[in-house]
PDB file of N, CA and C in Angstrom:
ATOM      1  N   UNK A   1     117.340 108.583 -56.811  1.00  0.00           N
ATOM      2  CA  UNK A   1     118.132 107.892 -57.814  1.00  0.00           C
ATOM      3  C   UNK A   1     117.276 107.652 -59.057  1.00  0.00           C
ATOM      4  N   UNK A   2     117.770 107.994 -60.130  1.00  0.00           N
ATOM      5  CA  UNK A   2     116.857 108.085 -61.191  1.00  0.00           C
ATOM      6  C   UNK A   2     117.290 106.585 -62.319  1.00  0.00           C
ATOM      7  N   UNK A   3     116.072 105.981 -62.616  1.00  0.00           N
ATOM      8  CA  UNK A   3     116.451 104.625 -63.618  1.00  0.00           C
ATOM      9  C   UNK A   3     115.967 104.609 -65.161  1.00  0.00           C
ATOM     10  N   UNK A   4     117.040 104.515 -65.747  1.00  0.00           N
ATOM     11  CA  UNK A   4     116.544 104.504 -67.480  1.00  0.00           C
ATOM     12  C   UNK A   4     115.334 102.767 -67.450  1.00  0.00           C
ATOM     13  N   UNK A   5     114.618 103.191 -68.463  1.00  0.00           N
ATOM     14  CA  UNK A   5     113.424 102.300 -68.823  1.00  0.00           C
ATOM     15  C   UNK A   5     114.035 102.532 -70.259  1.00  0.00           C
ATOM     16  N   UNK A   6     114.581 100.914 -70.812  1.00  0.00           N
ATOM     17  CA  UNK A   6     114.868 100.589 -71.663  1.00  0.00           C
ATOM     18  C   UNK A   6     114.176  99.571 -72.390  1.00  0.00           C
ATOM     19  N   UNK A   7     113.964  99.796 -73.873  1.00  0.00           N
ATOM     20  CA  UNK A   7     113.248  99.005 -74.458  1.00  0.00           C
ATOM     21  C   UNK A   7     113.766  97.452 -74.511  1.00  0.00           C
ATOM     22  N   UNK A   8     112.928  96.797 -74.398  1.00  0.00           N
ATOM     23  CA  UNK A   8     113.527  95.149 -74.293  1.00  0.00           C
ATOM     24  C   UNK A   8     113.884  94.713 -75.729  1.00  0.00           C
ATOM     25  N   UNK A   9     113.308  95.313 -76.718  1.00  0.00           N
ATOM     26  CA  UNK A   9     113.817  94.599 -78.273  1.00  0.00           C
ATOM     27  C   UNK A   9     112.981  96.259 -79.245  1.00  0.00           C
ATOM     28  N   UNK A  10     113.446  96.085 -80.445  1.00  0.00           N
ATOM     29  CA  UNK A  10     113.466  96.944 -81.330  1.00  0.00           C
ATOM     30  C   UNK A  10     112.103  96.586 -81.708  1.00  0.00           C
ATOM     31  N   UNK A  11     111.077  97.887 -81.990  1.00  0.00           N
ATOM     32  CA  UNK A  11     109.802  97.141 -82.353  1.00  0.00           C
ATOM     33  C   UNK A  11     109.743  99.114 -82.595  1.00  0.00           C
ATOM     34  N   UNK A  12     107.799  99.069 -82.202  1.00  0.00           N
ATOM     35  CA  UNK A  12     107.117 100.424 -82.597  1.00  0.00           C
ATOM     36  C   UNK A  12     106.545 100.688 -81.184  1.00  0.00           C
ATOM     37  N   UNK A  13     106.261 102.005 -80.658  1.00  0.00           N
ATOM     38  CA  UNK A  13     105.613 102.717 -78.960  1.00  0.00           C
ATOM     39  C   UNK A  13     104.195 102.196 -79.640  1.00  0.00           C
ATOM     40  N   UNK A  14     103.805 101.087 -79.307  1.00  0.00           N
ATOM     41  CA  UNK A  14     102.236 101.288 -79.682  1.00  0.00           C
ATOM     42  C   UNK A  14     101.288 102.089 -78.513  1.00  0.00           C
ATOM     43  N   UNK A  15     101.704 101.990 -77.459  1.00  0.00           N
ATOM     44  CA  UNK A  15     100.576 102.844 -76.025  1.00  0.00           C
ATOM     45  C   UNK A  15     101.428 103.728 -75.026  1.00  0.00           C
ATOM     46  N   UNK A  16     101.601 104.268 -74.706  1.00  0.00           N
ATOM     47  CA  UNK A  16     101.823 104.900 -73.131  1.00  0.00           C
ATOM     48  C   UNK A  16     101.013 104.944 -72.182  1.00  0.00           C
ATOM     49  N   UNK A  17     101.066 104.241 -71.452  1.00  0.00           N
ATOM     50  CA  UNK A  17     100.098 104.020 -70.112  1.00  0.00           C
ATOM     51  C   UNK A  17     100.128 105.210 -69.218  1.00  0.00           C
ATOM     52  N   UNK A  18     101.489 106.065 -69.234  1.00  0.00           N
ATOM     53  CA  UNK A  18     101.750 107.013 -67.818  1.00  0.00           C
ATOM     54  C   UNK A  18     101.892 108.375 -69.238  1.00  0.00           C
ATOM     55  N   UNK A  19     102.490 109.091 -67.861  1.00  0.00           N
ATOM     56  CA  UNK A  19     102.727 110.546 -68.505  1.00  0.00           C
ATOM     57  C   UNK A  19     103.717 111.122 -67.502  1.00  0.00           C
ATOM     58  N   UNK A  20     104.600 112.367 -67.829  1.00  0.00           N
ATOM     59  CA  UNK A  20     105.245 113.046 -66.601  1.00  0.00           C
ATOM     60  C   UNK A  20     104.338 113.207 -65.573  1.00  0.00           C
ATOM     61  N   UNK A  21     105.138 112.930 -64.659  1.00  0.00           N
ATOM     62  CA  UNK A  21     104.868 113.033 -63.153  1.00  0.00           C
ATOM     63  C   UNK A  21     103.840 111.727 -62.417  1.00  0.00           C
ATOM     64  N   UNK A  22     103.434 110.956 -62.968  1.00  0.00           N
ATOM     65  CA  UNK A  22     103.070 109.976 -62.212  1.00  0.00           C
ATOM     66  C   UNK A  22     103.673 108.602 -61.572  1.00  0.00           C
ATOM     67  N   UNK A  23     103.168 108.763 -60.404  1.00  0.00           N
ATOM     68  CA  UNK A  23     103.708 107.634 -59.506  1.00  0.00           C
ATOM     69  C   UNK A  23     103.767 106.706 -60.108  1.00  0.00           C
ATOM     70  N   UNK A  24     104.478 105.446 -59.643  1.00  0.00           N
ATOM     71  CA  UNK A  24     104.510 104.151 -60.580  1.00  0.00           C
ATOM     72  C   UNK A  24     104.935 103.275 -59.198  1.00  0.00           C
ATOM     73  N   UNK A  25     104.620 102.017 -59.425  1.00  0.00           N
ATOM     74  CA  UNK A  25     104.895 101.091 -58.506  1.00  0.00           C
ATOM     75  C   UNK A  25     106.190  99.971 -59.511  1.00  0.00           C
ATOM     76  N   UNK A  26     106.893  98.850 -58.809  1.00  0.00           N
ATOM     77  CA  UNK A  26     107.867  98.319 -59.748  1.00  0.00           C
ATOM     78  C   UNK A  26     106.951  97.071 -60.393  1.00  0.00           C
ATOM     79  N   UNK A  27     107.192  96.927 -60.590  1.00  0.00           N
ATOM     80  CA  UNK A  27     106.593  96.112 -62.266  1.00  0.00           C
ATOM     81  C   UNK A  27     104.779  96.551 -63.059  1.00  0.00           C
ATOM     82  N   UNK A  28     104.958  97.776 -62.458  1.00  0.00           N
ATOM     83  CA  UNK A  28     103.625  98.155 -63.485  1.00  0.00           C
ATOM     84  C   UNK A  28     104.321  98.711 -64.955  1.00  0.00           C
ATOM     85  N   UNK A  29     102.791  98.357 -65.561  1.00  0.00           N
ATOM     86  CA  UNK A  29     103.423  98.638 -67.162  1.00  0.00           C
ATOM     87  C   UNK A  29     103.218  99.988 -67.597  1.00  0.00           C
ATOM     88  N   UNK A  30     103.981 100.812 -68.403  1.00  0.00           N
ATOM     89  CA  UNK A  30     104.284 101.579 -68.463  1.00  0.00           C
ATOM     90  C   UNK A  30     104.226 102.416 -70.440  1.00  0.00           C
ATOM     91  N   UNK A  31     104.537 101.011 -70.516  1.00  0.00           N
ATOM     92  CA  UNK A  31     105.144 101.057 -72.621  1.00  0.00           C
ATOM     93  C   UNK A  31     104.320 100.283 -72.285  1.00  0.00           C
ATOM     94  N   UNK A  32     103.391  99.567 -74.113  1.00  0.00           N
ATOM     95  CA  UNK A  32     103.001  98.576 -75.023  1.00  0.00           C
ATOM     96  C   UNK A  32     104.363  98.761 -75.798  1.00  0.00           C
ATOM     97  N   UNK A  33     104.797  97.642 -76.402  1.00  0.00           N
ATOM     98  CA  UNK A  33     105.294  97.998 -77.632  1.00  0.00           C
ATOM     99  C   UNK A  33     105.091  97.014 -78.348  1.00  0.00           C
ATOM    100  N   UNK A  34     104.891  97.345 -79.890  1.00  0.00           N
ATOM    101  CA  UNK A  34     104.427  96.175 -81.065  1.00  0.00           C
ATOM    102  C   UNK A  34     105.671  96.094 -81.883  1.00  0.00           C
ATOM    103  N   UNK A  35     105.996  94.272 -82.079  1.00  0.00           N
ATOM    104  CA  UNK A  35     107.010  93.820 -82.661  1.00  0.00           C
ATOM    105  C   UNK A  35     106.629  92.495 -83.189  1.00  0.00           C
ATOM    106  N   UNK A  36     107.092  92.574 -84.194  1.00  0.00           N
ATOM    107  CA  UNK A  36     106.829  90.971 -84.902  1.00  0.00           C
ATOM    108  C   UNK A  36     105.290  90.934 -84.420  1.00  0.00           C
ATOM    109  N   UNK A  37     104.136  91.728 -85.061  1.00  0.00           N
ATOM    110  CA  UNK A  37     102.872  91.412 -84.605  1.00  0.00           C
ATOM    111  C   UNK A  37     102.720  90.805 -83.247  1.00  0.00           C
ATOM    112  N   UNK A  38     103.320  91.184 -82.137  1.00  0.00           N
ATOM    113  CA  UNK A  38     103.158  90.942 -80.783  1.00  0.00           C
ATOM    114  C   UNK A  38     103.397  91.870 -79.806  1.00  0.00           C
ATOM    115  N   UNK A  39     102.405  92.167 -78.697  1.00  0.00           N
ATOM    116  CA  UNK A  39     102.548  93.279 -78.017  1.00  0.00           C
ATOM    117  C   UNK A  39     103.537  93.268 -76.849  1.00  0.00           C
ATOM    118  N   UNK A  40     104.617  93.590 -76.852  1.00  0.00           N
ATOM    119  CA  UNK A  40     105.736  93.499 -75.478  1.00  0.00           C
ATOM    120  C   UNK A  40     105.618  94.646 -74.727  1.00  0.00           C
ATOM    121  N   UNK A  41     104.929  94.194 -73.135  1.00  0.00           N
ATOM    122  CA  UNK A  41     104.647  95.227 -72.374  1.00  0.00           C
ATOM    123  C   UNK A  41     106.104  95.736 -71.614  1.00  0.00           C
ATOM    124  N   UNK A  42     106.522  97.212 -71.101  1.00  0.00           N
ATOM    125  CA  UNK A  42     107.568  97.712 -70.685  1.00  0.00           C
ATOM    126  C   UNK A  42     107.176  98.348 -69.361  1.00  0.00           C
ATOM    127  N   UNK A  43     108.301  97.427 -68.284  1.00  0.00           N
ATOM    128  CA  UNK A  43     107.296  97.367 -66.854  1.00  0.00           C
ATOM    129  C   UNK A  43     108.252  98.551 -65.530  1.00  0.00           C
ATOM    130  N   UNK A  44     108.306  98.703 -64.632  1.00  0.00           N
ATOM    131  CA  UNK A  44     108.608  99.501 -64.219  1.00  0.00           C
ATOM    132  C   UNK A  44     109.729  98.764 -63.409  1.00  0.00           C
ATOM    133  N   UNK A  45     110.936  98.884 -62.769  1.00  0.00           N
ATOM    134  CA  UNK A  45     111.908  98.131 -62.371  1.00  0.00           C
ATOM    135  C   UNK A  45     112.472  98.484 -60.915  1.00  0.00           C
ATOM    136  N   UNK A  46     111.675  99.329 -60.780  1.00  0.00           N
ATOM    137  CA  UNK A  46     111.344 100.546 -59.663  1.00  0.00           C
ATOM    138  C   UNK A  46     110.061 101.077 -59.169  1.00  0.00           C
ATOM    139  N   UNK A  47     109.778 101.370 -57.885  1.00  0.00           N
ATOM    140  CA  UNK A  47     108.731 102.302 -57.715  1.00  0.00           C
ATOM    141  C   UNK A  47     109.554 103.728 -58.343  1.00  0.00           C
ATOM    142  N   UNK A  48     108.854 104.591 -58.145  1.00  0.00           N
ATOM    143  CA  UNK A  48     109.032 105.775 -58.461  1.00  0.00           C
ATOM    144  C   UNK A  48     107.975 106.712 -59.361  1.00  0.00           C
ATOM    145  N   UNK A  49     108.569 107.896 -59.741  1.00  0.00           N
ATOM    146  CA  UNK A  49     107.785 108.533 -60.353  1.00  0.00           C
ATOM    147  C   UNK A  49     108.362 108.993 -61.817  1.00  0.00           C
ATOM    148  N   UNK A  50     107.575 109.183 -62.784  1.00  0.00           N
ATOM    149  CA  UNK A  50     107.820 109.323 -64.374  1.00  0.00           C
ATOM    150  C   UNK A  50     108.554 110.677 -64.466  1.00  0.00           C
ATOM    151  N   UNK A  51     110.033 111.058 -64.700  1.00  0.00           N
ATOM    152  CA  UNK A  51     110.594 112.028 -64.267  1.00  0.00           C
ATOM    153  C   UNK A  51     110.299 112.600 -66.071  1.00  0.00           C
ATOM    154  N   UNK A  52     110.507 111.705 -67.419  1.00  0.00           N
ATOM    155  CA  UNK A  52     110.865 112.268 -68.789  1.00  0.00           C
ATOM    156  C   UNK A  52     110.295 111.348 -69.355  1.00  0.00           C
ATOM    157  N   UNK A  53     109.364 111.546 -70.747  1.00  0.00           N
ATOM    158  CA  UNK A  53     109.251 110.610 -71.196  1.00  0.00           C
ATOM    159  C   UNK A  53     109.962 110.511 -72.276  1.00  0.00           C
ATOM    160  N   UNK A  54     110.844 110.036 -72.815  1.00  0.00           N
ATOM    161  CA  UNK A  54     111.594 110.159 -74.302  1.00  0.00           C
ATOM    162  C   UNK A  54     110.883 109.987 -76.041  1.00  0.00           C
ATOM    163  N   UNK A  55     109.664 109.299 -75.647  1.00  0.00           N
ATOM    164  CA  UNK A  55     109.103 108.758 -76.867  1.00  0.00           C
ATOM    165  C   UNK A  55     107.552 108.836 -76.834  1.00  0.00           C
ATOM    166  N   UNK A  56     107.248 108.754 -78.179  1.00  0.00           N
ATOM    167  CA  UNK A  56     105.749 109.486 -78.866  1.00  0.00           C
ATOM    168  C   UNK A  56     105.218 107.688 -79.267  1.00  0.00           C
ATOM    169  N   UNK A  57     103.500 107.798 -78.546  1.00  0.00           N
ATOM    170  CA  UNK A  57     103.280 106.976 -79.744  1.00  0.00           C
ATOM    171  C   UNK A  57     103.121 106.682 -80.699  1.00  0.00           C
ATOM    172  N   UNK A  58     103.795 105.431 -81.555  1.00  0.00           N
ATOM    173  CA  UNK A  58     103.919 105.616 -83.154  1.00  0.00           C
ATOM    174  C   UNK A  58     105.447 105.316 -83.364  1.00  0.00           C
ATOM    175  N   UNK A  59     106.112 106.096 -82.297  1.00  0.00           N
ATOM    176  CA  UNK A  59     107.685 105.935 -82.964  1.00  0.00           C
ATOM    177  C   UNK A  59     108.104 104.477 -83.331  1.00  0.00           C
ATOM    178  N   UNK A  60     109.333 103.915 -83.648  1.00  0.00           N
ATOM    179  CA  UNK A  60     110.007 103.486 -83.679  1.00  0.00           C
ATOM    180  C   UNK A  60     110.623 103.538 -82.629  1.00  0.00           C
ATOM    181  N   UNK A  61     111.848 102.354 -81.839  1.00  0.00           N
ATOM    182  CA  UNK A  61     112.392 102.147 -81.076  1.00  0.00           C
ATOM    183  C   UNK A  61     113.197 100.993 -81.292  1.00  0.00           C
ATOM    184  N   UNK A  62     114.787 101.220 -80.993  1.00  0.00           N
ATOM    185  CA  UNK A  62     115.428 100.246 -80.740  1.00  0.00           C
ATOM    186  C   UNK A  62     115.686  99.599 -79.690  1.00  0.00           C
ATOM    187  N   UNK A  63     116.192  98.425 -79.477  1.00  0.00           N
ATOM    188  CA  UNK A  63     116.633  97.501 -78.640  1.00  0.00           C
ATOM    189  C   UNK A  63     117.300  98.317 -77.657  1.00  0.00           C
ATOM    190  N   UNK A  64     117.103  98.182 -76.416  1.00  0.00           N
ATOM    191  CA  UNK A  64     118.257  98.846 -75.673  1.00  0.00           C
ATOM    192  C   UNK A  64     118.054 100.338 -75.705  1.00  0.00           C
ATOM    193  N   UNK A  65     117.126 100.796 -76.456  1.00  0.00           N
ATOM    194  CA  UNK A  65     117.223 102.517 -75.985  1.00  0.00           C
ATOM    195  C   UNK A  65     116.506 102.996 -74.912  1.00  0.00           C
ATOM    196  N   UNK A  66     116.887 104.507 -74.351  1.00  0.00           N
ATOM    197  CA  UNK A  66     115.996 104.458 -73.241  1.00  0.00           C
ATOM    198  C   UNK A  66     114.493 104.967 -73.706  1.00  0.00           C
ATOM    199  N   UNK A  67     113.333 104.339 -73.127  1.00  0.00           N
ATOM    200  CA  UNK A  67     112.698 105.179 -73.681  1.00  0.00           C
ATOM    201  C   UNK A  67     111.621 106.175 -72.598  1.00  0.00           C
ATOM    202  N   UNK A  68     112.095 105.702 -70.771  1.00  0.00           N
ATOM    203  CA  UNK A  68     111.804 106.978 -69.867  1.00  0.00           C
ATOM    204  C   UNK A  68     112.574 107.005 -69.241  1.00  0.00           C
ATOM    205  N   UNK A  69     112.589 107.912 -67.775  1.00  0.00           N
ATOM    206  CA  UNK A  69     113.332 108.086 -66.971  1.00  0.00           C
ATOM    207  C   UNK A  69     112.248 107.269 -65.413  1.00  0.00           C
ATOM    208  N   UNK A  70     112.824 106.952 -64.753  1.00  0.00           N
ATOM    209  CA  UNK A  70     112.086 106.881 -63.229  1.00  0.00           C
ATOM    210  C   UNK A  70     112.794 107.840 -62.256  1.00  0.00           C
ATOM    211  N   UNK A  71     112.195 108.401 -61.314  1.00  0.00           N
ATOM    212  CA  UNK A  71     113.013 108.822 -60.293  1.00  0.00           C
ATOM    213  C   UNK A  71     112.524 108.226 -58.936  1.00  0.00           C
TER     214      UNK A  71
END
């Protein structure tokens, strides 16, 4: 069963911790993201593994978008 990883608020990808294909446990972090000069970490909600990543660091990101996949 595969789970969207959605950004918690509109900000910038400041880090990627993972990459395709790595394992993940549920609440490891996954995203940094920088907003309002504060870093909001993006945690895993699932074990699983990093099936897509949707986003580059640097981008932009809105509220609510996805920005990986879990499987």
């Amino acid at each position: 069963m595969a789970e969207d990883i959605l950004a918690p608020m509109s900000g910038n990808i400041w880090k990627i911790l993972v990459k395709e294909g790595d394992k993940v446990s549920r609440d490891d972090e996954l995203i940094i993201m920088e907003a309002m000069k504060m870093e909001i970490p993006v945690v895993a909600t699932i074990d699983g593994t990093v099936k897509t990543l949707l986003v580059k660091e640097g981008e932009p990101s809105e509220a609510d978008s996805v920005l990986l996949i879990l499987e």
